[in-house]
Protein backbone atom coordinates (compact mmCIF):
# COMPACT_ATOMS: atom_id res chain seq x y z
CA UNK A 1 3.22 -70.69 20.47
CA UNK A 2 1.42 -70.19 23.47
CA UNK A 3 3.35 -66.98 23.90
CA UNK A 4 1.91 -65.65 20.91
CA UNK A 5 -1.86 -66.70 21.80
CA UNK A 6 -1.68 -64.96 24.87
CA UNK A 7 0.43 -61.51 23.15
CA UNK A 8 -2.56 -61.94 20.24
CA UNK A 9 -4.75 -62.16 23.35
CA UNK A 10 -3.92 -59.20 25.33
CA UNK A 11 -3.59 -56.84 22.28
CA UNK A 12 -7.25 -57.64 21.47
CA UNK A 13 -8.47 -57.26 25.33
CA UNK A 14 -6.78 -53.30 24.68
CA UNK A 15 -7.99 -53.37 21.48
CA UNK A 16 -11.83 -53.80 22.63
CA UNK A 17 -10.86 -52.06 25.84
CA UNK A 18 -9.94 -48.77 23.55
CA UNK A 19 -12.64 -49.44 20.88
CA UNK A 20 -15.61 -49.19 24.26
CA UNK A 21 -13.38 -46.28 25.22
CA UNK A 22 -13.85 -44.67 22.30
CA UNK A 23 -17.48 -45.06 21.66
CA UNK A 24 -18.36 -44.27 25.32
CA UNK A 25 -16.21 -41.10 24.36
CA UNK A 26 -18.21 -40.19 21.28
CA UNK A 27 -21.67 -40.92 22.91
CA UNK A 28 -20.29 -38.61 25.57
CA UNK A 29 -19.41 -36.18 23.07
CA UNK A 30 -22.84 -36.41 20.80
CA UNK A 31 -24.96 -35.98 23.91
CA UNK A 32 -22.92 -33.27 24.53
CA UNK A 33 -23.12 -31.60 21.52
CA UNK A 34 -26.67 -32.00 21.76
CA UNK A 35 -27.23 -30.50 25.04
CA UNK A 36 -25.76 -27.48 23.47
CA UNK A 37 -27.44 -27.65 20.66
CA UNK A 38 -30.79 -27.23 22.92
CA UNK A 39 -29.59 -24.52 25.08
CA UNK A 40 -28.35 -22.50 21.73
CA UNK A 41 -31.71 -22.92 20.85
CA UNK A 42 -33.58 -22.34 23.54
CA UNK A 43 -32.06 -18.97 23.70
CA UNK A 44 -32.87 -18.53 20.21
CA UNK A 45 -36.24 -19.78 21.29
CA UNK A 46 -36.52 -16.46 23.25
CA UNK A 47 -35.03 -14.15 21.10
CA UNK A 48 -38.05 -15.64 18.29
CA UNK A 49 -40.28 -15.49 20.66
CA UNK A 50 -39.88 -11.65 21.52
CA UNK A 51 -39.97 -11.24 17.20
CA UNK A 52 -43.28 -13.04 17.07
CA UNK A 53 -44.55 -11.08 20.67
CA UNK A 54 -44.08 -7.91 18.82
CA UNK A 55 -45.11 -8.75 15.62
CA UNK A 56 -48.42 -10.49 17.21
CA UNK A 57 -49.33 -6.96 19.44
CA UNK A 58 -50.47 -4.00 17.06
CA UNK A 59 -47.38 -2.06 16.97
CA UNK A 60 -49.47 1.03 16.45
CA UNK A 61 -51.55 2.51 19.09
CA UNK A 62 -54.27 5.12 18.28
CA UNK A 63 -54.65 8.39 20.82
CA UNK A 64 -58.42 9.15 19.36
CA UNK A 65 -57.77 12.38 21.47
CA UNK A 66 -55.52 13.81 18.80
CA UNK A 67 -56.04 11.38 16.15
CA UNK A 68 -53.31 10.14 14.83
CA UNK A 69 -51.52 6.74 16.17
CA UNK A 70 -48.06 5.96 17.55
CA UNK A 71 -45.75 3.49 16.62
CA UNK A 72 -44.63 1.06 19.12
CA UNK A 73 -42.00 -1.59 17.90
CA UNK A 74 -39.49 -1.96 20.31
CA UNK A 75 -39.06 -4.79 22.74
CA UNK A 76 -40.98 -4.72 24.95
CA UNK A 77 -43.46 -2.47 23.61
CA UNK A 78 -41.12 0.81 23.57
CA UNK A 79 -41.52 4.09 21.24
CA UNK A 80 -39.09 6.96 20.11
CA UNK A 81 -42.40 9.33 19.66
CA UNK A 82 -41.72 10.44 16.41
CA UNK A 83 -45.26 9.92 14.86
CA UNK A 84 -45.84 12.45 18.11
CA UNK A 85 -43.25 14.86 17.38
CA UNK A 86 -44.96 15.04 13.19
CA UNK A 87 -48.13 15.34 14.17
CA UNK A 88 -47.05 18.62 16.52
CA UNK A 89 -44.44 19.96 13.86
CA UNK A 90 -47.75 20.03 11.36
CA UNK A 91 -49.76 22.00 14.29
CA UNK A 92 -49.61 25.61 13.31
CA UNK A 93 -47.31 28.02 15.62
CA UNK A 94 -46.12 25.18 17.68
CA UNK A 95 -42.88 25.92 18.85
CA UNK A 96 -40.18 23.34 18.29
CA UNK A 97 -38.80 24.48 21.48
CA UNK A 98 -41.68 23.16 22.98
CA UNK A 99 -41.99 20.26 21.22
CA UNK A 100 -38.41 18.98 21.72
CA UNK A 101 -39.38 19.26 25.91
CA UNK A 102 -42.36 17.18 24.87
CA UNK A 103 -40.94 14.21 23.60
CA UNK A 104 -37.93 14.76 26.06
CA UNK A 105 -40.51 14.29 29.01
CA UNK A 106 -42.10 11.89 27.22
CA UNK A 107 -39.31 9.68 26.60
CA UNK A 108 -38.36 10.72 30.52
CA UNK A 109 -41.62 8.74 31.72
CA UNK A 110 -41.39 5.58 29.35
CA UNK A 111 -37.81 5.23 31.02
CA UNK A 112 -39.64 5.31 34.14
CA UNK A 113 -42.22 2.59 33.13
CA UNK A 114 -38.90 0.81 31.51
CA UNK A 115 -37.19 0.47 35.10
CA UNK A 116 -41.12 -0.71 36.61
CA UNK A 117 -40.72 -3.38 34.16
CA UNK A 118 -37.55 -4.11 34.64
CA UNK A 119 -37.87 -4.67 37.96
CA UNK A 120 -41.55 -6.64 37.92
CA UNK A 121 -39.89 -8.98 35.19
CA UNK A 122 -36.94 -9.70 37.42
CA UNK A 123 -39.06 -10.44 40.13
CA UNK A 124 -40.94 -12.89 37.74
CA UNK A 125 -37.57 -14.43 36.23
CA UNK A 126 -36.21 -15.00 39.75
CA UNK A 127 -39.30 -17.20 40.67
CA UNK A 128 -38.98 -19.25 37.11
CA UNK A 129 -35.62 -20.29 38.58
CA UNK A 130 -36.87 -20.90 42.01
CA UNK A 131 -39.61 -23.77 40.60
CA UNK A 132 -36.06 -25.59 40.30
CA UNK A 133 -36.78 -26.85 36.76
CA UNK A 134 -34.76 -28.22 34.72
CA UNK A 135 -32.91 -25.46 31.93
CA UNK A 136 -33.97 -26.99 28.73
CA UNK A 137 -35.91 -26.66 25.74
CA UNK A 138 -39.34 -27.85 27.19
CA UNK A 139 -39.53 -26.22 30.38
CA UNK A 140 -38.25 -22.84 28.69
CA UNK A 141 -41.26 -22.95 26.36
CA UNK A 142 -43.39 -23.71 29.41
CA UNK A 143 -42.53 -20.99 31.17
CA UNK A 144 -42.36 -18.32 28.26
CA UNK A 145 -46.25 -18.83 28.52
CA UNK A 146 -46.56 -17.02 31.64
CA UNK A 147 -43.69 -14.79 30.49
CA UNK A 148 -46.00 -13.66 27.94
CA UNK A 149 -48.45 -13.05 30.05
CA UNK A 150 -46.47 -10.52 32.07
CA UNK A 151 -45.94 -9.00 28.76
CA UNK A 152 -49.75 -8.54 27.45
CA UNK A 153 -50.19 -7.33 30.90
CA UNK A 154 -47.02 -4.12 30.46
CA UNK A 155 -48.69 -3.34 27.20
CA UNK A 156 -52.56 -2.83 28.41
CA UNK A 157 -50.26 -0.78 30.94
CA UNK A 158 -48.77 1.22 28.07
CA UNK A 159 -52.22 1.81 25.71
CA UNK A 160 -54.20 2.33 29.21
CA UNK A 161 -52.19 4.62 31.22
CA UNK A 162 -49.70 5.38 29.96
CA UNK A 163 -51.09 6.43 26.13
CA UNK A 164 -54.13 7.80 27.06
CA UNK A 165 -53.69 9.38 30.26
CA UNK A 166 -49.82 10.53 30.14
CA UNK A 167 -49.46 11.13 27.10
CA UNK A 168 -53.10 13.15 26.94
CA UNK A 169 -51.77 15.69 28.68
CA UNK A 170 -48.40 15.79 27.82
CA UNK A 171 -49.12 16.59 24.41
CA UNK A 172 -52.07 18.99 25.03
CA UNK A 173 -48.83 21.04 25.47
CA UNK A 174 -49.00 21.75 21.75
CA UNK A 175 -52.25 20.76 20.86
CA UNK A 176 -54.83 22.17 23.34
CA UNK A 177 -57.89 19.58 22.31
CA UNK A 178 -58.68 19.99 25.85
CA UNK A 179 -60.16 23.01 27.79
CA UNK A 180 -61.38 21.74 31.15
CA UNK A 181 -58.33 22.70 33.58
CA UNK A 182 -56.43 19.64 35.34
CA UNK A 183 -53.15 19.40 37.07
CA UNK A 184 -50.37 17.62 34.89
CA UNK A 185 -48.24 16.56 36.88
CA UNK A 186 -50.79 14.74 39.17
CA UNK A 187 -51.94 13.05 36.47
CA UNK A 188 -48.55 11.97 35.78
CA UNK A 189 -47.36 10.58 38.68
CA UNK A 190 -50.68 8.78 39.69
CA UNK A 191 -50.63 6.83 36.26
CA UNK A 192 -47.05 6.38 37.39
CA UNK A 193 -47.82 4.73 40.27
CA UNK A 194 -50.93 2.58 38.80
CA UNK A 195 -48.36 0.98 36.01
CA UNK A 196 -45.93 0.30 38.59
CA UNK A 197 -48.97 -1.01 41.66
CA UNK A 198 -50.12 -3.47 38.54
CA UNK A 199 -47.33 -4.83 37.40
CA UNK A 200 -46.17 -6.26 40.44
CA UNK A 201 -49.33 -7.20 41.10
CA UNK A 202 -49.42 -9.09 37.81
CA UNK A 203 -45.96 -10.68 38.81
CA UNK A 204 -47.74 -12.24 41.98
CA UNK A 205 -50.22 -13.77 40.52
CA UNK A 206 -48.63 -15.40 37.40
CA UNK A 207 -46.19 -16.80 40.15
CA UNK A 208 -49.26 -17.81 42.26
CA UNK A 209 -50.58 -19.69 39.00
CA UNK A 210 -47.09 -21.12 38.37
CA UNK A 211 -47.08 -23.05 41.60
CA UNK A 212 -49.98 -23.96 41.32
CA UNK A 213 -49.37 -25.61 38.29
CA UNK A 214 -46.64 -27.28 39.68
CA UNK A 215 -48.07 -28.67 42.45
CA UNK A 216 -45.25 -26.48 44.41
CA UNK A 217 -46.28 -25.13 48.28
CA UNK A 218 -46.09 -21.60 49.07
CA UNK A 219 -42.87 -22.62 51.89
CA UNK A 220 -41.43 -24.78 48.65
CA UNK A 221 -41.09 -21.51 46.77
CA UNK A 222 -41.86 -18.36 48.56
CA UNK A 223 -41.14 -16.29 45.55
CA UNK A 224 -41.63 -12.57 47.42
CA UNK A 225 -38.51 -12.60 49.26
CA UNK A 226 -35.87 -10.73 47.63
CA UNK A 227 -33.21 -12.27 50.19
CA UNK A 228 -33.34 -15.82 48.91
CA UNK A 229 -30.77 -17.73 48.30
CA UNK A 230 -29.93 -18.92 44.71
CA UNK A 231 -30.95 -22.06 43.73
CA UNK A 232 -27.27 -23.18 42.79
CA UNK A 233 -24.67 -21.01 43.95
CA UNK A 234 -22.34 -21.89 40.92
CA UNK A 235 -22.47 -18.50 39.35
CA UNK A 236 -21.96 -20.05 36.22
CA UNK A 237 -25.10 -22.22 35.88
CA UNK A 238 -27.80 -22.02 33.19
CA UNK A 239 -31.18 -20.33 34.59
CA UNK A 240 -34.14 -18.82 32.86
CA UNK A 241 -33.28 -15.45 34.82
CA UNK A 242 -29.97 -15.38 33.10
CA UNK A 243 -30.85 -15.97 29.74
CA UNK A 244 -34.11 -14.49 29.53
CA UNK A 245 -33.51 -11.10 31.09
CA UNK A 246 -32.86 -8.98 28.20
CA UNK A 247 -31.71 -5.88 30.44
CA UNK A 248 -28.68 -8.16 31.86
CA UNK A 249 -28.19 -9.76 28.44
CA UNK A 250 -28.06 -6.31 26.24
CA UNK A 251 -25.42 -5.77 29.25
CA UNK A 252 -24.02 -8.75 28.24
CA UNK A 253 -23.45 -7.74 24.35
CA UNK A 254 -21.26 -5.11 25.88
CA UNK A 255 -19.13 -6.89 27.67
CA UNK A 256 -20.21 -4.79 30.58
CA UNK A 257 -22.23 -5.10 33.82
CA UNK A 258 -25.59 -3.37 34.92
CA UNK A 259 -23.45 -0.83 37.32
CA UNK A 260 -21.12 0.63 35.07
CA UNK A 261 -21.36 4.07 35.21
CA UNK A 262 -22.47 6.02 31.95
CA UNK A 263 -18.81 7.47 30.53
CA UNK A 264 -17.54 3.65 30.75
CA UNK A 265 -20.65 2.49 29.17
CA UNK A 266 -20.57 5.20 26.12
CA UNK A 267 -17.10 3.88 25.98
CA UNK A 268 -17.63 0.46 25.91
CA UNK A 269 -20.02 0.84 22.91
CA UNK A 270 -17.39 2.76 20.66
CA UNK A 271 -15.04 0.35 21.32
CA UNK A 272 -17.14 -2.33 20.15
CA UNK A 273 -18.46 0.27 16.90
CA UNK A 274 -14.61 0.72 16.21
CA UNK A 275 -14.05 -2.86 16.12
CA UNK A 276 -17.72 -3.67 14.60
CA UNK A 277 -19.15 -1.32 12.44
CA UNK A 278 -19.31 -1.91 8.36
CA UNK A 279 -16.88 0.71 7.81
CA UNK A 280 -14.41 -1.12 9.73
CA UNK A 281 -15.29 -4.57 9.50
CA UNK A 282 -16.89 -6.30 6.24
CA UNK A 283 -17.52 -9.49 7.06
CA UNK A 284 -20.92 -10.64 7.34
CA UNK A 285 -21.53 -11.82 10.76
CA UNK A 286 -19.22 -8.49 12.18
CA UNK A 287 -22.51 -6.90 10.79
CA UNK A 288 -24.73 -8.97 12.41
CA UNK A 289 -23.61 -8.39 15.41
CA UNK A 290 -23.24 -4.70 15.31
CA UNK A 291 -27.49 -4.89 14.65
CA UNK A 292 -27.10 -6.97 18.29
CA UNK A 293 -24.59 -4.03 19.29
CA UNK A 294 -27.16 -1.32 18.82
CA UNK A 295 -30.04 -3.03 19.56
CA UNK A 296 -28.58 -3.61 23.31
CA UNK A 297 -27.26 -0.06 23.65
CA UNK A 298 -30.28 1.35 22.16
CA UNK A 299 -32.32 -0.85 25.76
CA UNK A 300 -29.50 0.39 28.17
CA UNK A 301 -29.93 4.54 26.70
CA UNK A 302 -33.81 3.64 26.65
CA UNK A 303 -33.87 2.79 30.54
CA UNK A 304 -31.18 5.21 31.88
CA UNK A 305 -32.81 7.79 30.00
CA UNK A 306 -29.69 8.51 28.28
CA UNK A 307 -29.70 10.43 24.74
C-alpha cells in the first residue's frame, strides 16, 4: 500500500511538473506570437503610412509657367512626366524627337534627386537606430513623425526647385514661354545642389530634435559619423533602418542586394515575372505580390535611371 501512495505520488509530481511545463511553454509561445504579430504590423504600419503620406500631399503640382499641372504619385513624391510629355505633344510643331530628350533629361534629374534622398534618408534611418530604442510598435510610430518630416521637407524640394526652376527650363525646350536668355544647365545643376545642401541639412536637424527629445547627449549619439559602429552587430536584428528603408527593402522583394549590377538585376525581375505574373500564376496572393514585384523594380529603374 504504501508502494502505491508513493507510485500515485510521483506520477502526480510529473504530472504537475509537465502540466507548468506546458503552460510556461504556451505563454512562451503566445508572447511569441505576439511579438510577431507587432513587428508584422509595424511594418505594415510603414507601408500605411507611406499610402496615407501620399494620399495626404497633393499629388498634383501646378507649373503656372505653362499651365497645366503634373502628377506626382509615387513614393516618395516621384513622376513619370506624362502630363508633361501631353501638354508638349498638343504644342504645335513640337518635335517628338525633342520631346522624348525632354522627359529623358527630365527623368535623368529626378534620378538624381532620387539618390540625394536616398542617401539623406539613410543618414536619418541610421540615427533612428542609433537612439538604441526598442523595435516595436510604439517607438516605430514615434519615430515615423520625424520620418515624415524629412518627407514634407523632399517634397517643398520637389515643387520649389525642382518643379519650378528645373523643370522651367527644361521644358521651355518646346514651349518657349520665356524670352529673357539664361544658361540651362547652370540652372540645373545649382537647383541640383540646393535639393541636395537642404536635405542633409534637414537630416541634421530632425536628428538634433530627436535627441533632444530623448534627453540623449551629442557623445551618446553622434549621428554624423558614417564610421560608427552598429548598434548590435547581429546582422540579423530588427532596426528601423532595415525595415523602413524602402530602397534596401524593394531590393529585398528581389531577392537581390543594392550592388548587383543591372543585367543580374533585369534578370532577377523576369525570373520572379515568370514565376509571378497572372499569366503564369492564378492564385490570388501570386498577384499580390507581383503589384509588390513591380512596385520595387519600378524604385530600383527610377533611381538607376534605368528604362
Amino acid at each position: 500500500m504504501e508502494n502505491f501512495v508513493i507510485i500515485i505520488g510521483i506520477f502526480l509530481t510529473a504530472f504537475i511538473a509537465l502540466a507548468i511545463g506546458t503552460v510556461i511553454l504556451m505563454k512562451k509561445n503566445k508572447i511569441r506570437s505576439i511579438e510577431k504579430q507587432d513587428l508584422t504590423a509595424e511594418i505594415n504600419y510603414f507601408e500605411n503610412n507611406k499610402k496615407i503620406w501620399l494620399f495626404n500631399t497633393k499629388t498634383t503640382v501646378m507649373i503656372d509657367t505653362y499651365k497645366f499641372s503634373e502628377v506626382f504619385d509615387q513614393f516618395p513624391f516621384l513622376s513619370d512626366f506624362q502630363e508633361s510629355k501631353a501638354m508638349m505633344l498638343k504644342k504645335r510643331g513640337a518635335s517628338s524627337t525633342k520631346i522624348d530628350k525632354v522627359v529623358d533629361d527630365l527623368l535623368t534629374h529626378q534620378s538624381v534627386i532620387l539618390r540625394q534622398f536616398q542617401k539623406s534618408s539613410s543618414k536619418l534611418l541610421k540615427g533612428f537606430d542609433k537612439t538604441k530604442l526598442k523595435y516595436n510598435y510604439q517607438n516605430a510610430n514615434y519615430l515615423l513623425k520625424f520620418y515624415n518630416i524629412f518627407l514634407n521637407c523632399y517634397k517643398e524640394q520637389i515643387v520649389k526647385n525642382f518643379v519650378n526652376k528645373i523643370m522651367v527650363v527644361e521644358l521651355n525646350e518646346v514651349f518657349k514661354n520665356i524670352s529673357i536668355s539664361y544658361d540651362k544647365q547652370e540652372i540645373i545643376d545649382k537647383n541640383l545642389i540646393r535639393i541636395e545642401k537642404v536635405l542633409n541639412e534637414a537630416v541634421d536637424t530632425i536628428l538634433k530634435k530627436l535627441y533632444e527629445d530623448l534627453s540623449i547627449t551629442e557623445e551618446q549619439f553622434v549621428y554624423t559619423k558614417d564610421s560608427d559602429e552598429p548598434i548590435n552587430n547581429n546582422s540579423s536584428a530588427e532596426t528601423y533602418g532595415k525595415n523602413f528603408d524602402q530602397f534596401e527593402l524593394a531590393y529585398q522583394v528581389l531577392g537581390t542586394t543594392s550592388d548587383i549590377d543591372d543585367v543580374e538585376l533585369k534578370k532577377a525581375y523576369r525570373k520572379l515575372a515568370m514565376k509571378y505574373h497572372p499569366d503564369k500564376n492564378s492564385d490570388a496572393e501570386a498577384n499580390e505580390f507581383m503589384s509588390k514585384i513591380n512596385q520595387a523594380y519600378e524604385l530600383i529603374l527610377k533611381i538607376r535611371n534605368l528604362k
